[in-house]
Protein backbone atom coordinates (compact mmCIF):
# COMPACT_ATOMS: atom_id res chain seq x y z
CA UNK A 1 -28.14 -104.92 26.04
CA UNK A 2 -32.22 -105.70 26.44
CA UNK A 3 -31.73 -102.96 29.61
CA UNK A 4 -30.28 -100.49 27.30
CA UNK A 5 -32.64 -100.51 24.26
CA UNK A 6 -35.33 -100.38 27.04
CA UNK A 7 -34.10 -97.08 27.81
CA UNK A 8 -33.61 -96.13 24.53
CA UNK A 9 -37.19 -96.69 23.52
CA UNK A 10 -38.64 -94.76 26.83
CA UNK A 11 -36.37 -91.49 26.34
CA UNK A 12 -37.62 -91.75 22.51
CA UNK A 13 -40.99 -91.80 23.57
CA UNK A 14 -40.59 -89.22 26.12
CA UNK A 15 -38.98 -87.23 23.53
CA UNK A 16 -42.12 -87.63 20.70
CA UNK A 17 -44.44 -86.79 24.01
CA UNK A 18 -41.94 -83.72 24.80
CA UNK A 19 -42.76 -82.76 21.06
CA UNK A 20 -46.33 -83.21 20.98
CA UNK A 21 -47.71 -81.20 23.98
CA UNK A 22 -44.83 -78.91 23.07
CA UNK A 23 -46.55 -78.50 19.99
CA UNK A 24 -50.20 -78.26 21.39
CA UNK A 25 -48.75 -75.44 23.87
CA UNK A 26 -47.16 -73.10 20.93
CA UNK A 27 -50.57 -73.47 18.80
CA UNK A 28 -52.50 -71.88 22.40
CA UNK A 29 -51.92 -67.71 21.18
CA UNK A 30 -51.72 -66.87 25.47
CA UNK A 31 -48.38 -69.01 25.61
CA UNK A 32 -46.97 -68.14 22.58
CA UNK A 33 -47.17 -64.48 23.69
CA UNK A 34 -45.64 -65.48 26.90
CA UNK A 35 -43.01 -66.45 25.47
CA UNK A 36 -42.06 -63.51 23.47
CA UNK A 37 -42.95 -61.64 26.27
CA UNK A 38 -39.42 -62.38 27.40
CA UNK A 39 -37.35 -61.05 25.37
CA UNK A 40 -39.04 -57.59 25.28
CA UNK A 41 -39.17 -57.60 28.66
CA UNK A 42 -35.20 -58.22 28.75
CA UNK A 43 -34.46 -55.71 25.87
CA UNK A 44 -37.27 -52.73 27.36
CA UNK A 45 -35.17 -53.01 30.80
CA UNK A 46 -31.86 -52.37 28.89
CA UNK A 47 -33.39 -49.67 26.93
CA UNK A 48 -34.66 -47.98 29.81
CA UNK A 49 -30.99 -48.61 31.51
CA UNK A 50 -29.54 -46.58 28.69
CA UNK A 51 -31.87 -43.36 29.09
CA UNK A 52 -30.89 -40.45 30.13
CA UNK A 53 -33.09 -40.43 33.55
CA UNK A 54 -34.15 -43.61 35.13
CA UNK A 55 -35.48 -43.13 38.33
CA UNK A 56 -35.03 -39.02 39.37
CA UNK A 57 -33.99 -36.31 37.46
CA UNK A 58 -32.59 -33.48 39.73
CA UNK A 59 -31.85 -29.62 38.67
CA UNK A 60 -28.83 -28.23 40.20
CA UNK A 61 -28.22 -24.19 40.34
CA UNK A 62 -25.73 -21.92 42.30
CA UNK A 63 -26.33 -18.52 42.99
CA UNK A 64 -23.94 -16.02 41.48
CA UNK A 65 -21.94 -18.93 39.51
CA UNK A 66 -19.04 -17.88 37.67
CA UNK A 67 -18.50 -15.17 40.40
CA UNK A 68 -17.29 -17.24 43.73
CA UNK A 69 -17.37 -20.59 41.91
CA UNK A 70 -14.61 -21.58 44.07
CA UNK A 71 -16.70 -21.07 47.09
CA UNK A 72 -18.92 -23.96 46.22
CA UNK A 73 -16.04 -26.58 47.33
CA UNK A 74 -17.16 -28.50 44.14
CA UNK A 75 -20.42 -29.40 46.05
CA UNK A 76 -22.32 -29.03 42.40
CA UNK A 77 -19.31 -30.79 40.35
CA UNK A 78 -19.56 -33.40 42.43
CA UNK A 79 -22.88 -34.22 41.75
CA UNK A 80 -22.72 -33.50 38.21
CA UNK A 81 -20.01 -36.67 38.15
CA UNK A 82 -22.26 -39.36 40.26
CA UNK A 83 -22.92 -41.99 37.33
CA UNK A 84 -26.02 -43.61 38.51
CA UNK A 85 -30.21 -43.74 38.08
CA UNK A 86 -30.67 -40.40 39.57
CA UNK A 87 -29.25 -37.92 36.82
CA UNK A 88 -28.50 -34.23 37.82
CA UNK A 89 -28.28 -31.30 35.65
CA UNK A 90 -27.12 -27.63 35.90
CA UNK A 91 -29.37 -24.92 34.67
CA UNK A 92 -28.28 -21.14 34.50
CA UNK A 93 -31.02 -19.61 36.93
CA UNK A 94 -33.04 -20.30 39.63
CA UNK A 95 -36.19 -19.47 38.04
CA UNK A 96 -35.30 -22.11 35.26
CA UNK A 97 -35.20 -24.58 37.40
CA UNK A 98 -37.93 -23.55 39.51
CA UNK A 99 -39.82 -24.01 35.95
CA UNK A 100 -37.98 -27.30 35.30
CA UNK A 101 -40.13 -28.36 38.67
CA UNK A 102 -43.43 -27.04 37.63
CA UNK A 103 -43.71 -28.17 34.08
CA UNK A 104 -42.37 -32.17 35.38
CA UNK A 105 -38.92 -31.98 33.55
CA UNK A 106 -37.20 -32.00 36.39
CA UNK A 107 -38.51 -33.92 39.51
CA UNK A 108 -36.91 -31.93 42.38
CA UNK A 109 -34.39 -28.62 42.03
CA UNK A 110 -31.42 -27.80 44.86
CA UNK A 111 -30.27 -24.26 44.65
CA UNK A 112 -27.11 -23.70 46.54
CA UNK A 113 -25.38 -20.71 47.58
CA UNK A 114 -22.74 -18.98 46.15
CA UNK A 115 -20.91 -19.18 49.22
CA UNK A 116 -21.79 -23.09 50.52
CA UNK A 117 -19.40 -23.07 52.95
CA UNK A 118 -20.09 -20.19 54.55
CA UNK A 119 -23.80 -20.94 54.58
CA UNK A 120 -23.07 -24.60 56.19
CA UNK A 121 -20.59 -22.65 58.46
CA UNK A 122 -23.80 -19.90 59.84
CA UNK A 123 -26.21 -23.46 59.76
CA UNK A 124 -24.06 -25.49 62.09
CA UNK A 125 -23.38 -21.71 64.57
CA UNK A 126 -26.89 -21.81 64.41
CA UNK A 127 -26.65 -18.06 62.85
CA UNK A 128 -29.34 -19.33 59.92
CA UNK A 129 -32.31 -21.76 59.22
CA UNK A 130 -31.07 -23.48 56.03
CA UNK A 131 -28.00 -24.08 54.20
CA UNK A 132 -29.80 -24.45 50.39
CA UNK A 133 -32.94 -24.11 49.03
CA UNK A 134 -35.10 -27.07 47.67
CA UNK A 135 -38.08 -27.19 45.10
CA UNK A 136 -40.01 -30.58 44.82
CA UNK A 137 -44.09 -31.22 43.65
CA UNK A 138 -43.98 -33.83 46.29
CA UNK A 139 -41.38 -35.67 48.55
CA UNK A 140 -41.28 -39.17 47.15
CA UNK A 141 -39.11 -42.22 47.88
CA UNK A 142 -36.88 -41.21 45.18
CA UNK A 143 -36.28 -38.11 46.47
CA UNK A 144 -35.57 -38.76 49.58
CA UNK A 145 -32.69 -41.60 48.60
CA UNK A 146 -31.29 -38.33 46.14
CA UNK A 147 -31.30 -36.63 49.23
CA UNK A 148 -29.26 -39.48 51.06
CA UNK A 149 -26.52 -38.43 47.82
CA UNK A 150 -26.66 -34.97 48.06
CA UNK A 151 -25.68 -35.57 52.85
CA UNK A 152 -23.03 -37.63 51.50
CA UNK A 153 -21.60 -34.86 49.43
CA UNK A 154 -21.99 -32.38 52.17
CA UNK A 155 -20.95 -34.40 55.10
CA UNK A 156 -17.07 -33.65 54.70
CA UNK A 157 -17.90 -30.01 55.24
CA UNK A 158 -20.23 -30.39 58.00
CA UNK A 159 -18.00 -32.51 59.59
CA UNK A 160 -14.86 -29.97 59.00
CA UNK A 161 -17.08 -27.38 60.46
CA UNK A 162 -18.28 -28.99 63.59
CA UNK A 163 -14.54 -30.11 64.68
CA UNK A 164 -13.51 -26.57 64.01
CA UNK A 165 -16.43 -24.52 65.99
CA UNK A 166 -15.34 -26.98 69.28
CA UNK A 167 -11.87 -26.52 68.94
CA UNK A 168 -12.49 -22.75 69.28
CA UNK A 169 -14.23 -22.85 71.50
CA UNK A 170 -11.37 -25.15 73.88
CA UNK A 171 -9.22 -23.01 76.05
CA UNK A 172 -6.52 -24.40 74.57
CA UNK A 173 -6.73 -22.89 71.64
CA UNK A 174 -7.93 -19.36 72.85
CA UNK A 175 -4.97 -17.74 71.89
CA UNK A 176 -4.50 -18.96 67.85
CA UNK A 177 -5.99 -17.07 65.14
CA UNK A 178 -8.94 -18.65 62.98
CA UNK A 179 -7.00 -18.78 60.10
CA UNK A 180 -3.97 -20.74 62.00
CA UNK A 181 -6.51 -22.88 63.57
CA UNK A 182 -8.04 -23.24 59.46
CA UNK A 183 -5.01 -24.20 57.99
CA UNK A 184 -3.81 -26.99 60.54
CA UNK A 185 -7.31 -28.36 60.23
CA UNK A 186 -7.44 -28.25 56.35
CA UNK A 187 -3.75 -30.11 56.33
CA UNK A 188 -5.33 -32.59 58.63
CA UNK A 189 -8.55 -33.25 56.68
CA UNK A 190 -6.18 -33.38 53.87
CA UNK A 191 -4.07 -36.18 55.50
CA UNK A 192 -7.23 -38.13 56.27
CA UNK A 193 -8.96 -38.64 52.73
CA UNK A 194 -9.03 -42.60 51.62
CA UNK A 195 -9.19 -43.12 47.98
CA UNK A 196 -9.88 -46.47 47.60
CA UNK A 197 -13.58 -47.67 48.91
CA UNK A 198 -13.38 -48.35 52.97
CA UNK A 199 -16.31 -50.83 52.23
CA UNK A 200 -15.83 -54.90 51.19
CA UNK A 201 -19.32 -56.36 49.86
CA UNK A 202 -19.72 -60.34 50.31
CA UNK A 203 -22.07 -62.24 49.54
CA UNK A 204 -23.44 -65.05 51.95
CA UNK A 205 -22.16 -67.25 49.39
CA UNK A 206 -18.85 -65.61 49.58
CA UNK A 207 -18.49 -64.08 46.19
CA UNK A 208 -17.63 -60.34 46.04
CA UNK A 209 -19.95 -57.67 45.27
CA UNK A 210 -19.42 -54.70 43.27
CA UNK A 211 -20.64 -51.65 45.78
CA UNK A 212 -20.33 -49.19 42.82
CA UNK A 213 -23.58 -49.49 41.13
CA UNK A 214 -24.10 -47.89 38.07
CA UNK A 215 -27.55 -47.63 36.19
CA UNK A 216 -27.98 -50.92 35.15
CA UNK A 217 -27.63 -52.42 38.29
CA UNK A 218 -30.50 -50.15 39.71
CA UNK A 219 -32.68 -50.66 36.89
CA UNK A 220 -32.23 -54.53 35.98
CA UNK A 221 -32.16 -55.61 39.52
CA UNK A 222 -35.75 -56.55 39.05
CA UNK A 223 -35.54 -58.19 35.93
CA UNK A 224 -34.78 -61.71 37.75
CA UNK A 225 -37.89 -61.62 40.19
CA UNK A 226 -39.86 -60.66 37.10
CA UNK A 227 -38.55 -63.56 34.75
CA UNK A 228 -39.48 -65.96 38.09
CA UNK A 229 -43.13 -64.23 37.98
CA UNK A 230 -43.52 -64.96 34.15
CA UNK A 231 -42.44 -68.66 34.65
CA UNK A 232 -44.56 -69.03 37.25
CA UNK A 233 -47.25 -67.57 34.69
CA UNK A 234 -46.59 -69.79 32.18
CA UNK A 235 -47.19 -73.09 34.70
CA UNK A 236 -50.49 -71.28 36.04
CA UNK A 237 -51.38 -71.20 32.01
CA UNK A 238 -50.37 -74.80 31.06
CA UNK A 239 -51.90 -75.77 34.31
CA UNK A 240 -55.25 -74.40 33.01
CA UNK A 241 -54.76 -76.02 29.72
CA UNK A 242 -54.32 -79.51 31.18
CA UNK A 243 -57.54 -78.87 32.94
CA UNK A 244 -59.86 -77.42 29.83
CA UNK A 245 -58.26 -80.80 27.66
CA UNK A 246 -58.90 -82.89 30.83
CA UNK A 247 -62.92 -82.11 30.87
CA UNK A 248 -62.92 -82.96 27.18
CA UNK A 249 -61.71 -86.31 27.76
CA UNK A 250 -58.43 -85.87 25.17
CA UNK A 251 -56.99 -88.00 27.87
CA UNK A 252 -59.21 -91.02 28.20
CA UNK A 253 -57.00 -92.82 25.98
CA UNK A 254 -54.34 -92.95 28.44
CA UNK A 255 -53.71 -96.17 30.47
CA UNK A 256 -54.47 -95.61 34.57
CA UNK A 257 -50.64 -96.58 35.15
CA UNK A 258 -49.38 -93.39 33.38
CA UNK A 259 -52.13 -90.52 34.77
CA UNK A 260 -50.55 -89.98 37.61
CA UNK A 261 -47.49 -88.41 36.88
CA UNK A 262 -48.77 -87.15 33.76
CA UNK A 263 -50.81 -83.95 35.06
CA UNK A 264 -47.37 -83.24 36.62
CA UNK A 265 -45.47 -83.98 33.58
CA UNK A 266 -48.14 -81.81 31.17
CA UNK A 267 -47.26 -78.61 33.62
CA UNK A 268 -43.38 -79.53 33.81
CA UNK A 269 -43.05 -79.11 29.77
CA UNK A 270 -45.08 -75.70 29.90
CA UNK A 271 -42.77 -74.71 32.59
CA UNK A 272 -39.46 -75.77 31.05
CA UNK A 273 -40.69 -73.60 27.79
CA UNK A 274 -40.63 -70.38 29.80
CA UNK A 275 -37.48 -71.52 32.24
CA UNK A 276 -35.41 -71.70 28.96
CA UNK A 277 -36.94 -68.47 28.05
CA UNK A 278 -35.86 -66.74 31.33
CA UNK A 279 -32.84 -68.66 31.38
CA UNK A 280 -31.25 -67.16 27.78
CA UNK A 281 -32.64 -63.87 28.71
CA UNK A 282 -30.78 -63.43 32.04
CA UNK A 283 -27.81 -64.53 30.15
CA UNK A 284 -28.63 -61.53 27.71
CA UNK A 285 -28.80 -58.87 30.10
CA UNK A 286 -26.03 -59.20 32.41
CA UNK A 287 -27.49 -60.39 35.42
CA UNK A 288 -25.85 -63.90 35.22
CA UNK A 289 -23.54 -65.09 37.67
CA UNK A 290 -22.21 -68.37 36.51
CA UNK A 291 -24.15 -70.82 34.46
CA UNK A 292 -23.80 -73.69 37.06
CA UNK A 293 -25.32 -71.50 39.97
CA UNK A 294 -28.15 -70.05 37.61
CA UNK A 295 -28.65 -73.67 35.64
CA UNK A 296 -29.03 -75.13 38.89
CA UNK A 297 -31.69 -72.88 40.23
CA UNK A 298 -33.73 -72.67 37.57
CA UNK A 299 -34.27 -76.62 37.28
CA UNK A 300 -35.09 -75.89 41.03
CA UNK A 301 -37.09 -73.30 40.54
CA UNK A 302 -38.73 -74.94 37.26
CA UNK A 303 -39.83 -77.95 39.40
CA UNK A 304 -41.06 -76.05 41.93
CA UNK A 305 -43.27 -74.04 39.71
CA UNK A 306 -44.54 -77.37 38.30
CA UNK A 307 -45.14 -78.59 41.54
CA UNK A 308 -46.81 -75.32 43.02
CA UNK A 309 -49.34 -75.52 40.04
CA UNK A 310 -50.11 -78.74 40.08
CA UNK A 311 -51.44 -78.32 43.72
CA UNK A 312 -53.18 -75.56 43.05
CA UNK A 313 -55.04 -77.64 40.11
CA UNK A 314 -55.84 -80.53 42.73
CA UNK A 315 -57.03 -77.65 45.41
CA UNK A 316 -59.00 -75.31 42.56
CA UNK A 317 -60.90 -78.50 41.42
CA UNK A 318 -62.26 -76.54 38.44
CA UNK A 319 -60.91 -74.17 36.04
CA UNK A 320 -63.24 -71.69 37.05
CA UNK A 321 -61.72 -71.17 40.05
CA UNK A 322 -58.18 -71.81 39.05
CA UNK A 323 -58.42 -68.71 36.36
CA UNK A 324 -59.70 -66.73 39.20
CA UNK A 325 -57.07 -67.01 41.76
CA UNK A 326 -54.12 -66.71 39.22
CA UNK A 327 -54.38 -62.44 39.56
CA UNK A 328 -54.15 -62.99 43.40
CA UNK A 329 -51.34 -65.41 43.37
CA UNK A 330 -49.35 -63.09 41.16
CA UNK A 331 -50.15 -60.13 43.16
CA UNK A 332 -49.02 -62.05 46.39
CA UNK A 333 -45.70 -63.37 44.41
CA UNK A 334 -44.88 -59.67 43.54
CA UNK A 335 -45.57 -58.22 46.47
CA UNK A 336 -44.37 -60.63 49.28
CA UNK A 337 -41.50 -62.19 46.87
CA UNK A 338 -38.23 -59.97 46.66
CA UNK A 339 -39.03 -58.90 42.84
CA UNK A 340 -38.61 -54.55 43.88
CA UNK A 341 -37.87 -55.01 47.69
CA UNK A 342 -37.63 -57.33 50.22
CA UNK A 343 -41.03 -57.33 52.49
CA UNK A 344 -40.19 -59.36 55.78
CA UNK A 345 -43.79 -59.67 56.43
CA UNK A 346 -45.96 -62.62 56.70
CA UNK A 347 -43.72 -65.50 56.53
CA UNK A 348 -46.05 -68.28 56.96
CA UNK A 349 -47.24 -66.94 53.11
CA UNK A 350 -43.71 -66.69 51.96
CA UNK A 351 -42.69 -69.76 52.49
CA UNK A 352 -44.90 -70.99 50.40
CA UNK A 353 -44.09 -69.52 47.35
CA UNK A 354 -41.55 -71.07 44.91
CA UNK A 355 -39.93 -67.31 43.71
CA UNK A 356 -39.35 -66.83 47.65
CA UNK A 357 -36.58 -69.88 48.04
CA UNK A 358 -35.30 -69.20 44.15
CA UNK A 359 -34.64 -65.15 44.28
CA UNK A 360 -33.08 -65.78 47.89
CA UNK A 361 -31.02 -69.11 47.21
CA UNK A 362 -29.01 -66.66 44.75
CA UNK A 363 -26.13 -65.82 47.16
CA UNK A 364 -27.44 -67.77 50.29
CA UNK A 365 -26.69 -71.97 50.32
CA UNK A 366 -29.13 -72.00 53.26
CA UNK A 367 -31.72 -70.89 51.36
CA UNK A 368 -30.69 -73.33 48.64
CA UNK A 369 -31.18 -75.94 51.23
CA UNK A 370 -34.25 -74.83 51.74
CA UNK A 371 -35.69 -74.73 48.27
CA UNK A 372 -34.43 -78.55 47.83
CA UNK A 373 -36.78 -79.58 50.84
CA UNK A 374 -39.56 -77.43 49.67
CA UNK A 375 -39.19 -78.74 45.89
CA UNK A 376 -39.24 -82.49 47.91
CA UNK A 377 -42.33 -81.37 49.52
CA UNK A 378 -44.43 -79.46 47.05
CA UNK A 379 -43.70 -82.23 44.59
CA UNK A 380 -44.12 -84.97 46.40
CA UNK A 381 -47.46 -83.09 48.39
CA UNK A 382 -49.32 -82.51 44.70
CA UNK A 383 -49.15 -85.86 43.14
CA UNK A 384 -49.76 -87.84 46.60
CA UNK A 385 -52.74 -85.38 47.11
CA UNK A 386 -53.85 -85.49 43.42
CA UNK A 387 -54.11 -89.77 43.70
CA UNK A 388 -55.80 -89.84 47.16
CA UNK A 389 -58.61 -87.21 46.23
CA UNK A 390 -58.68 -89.32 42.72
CA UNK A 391 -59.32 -92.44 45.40
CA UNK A 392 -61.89 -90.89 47.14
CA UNK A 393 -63.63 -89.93 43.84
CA UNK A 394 -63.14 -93.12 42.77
CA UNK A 395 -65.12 -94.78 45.77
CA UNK A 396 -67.98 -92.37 45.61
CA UNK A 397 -68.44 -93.43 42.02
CA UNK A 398 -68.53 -96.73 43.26
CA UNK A 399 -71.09 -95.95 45.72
């Protein structure tokens, strides 16, 4: 009963302690606008989801339409249906979309040919130099991956040409007309078409992935790695508030027992502000895959982040020098973290970065391993380096 009213009176305490610093954190105007950082940051990325063109905007025209629209083989109508971040639209001449280009409301224009067929037909006999024409201020990433699109869309006729122009030329088939040799092939390529997707996305983890992609997948995919940054903001923040009340003694008070967990503990309530942040607003926007999956990673990920700063506090040594390398550190973490892409460069760096393990333990339990060990070690590393350089201070006081 003694045992129980023991515990009672420490998780009371810890609560009034959760409440104070909690309080001393909200009152610092840097935090507090972290903190409603997130949820613009959630609802910008969904309103940018929603617009019209979020990545590439693409102008589509074919000569003569209206005339030999059939001839196009739906090349155009199939574009016009792709649901996605690049957006395409048809214009009515070539020189409007050749203006579309030039004034920037349009990032690249594809003219086709009235006849598209025909043209990929005199491309592949190698009777012509091009199949379309293409208008662009400069060939960027984006254009290139619209251009990955636009080879899917004209791969069934390429392909449907190149089987025909060998089977003509086969002796085999020396004696049957073009238009025999057409019709089997079309009946054929007609027998051949798959509706359903050929492709089965799996996760390590083995959940299933939705290969469709629309919009929001393209555009939100970030939002996670930059939730993980803005944690890991608000620990480098509370980390440098710990120090600033630190060298004006508001912690003198405190019995030697109880300092040294307590830098660790300061940063760990900072952090748990912003991880319930990022928390509700992955919830919000979609990205969630199961609240025991994401509530587990983000007390990982949380501790980890409390961990990470609090070695960087004992390293710094002053907050000079602690404010100075947090641009760097957040640089590094977007760059060499998988926030926009996945950079398998420089490793030894990587691995020690808490948003490495926590956006690549989403789908992967051997990554998940990983991050347990490295929250063991970066926890257990800060405060066991923190005491010993506290020691050594200590002696050469003494001294």
């Amino acid at each position: 009963m003694g045992e129980n009213k023991r515990n009672m009176r420490y998780i009371k305490r810890m609560g009034i302690w959760y409440f104070l610093l909690n309080k001393r954190f909200l009152k610092k105007y840097i935090f507090t606008l972290l903190l409603l950082l997130v949820p613009f940051l959630v609802l910008g990325m969904r309103v940018a989801s929603k617009e019209d063109a979020g990545v590439l905007k693409v102008a589509l025209y074919q000569e003569n339409q209206g005339q030999k629209e059939e001839d196009s083989d739906g090349i155009v109508e199939q574009l016009l249906e792709k649901d996605g971040v690049i957006q395409y639209e048809k214009v009515d001449a070539q020189e409007e979309a050749y203006e579309a280009v030039r004034q920037g409301k349009a990032d690249c224009a594809w003219i086709f040919p009235a006849d598209i067929a025909e043209a990929v037909r005199k491309y592949m006999a190698g009777e012509a130099a091009n199949v379309m024409t293409v208008y662009t201020k400069e060939d960027t990433i984006q254009n290139k991956l619209a251009r990955e699109q636009l080879y899917g869309v004209l791969y069934p006729m390429v392909s449907y040409e190149t089987v025909r122009q060998f089977i003509e030329k086969q002796p085999y088939f020396e004696d049957m007309d073009e238009d025999t040799i057409d019709l089997s092939m079309r009946e054929m390529y007609a027998g051949m078409q798959v509706e359903e997707s050929i492709f089965n996305f799996t996760y390590m983890d083995g959940t299933k992935s939705d290969a469709s992609g629309g919009s929001d997948n393209y555009l939100t995919s970030p939002l996670r790695g930059l939730l993980a940054i803005l944690i890991l903001l608000c620990g480098m923040a509370v980390t440098m508030f710990y120090m600033q009340d630190e060298k004006e003694g508001i912690f003198i008070w405190m019995p030697v027992r109880h300092r040294r967990l307590f830098p660790w503990l300061y940063i760990l309530v900072g952090t748990l502000d912003g991880a319930v942040c990022a928390y509700v607003a992955l919830w919000v926007s979609g990205s969630f895959i199961g609240w025991k999956r994401e509530f587990m990673l983000m007390i990982l990920y949380m501790i980890a982040v409390t961990g990470f700063c609090n070695l960087l506090r004992v390293l710094g040594g002053n907050l000079w020098r602690v404010g100075a390398s947090i641009p760097v550190i957040i640089l590094v973490n977007l760059v060499l973290c998988p926030v926009f892409i996945n950079i398998r460069s420089f490793p030894v760096i990587q691995y020690l970065l808490p948003g490495y393990y926590y956006l690549n333990s989403l789908h992967s339990d051997l990554m998940l391993g990983r991050m347990l060990l490295y929250v063991a070690v970066i926890t257990a590393g800060s405060i066991g380096l923190d005491k010993i350089m506290k020691m050594e201070l200590s002696v050469e006081q003494r001294v």
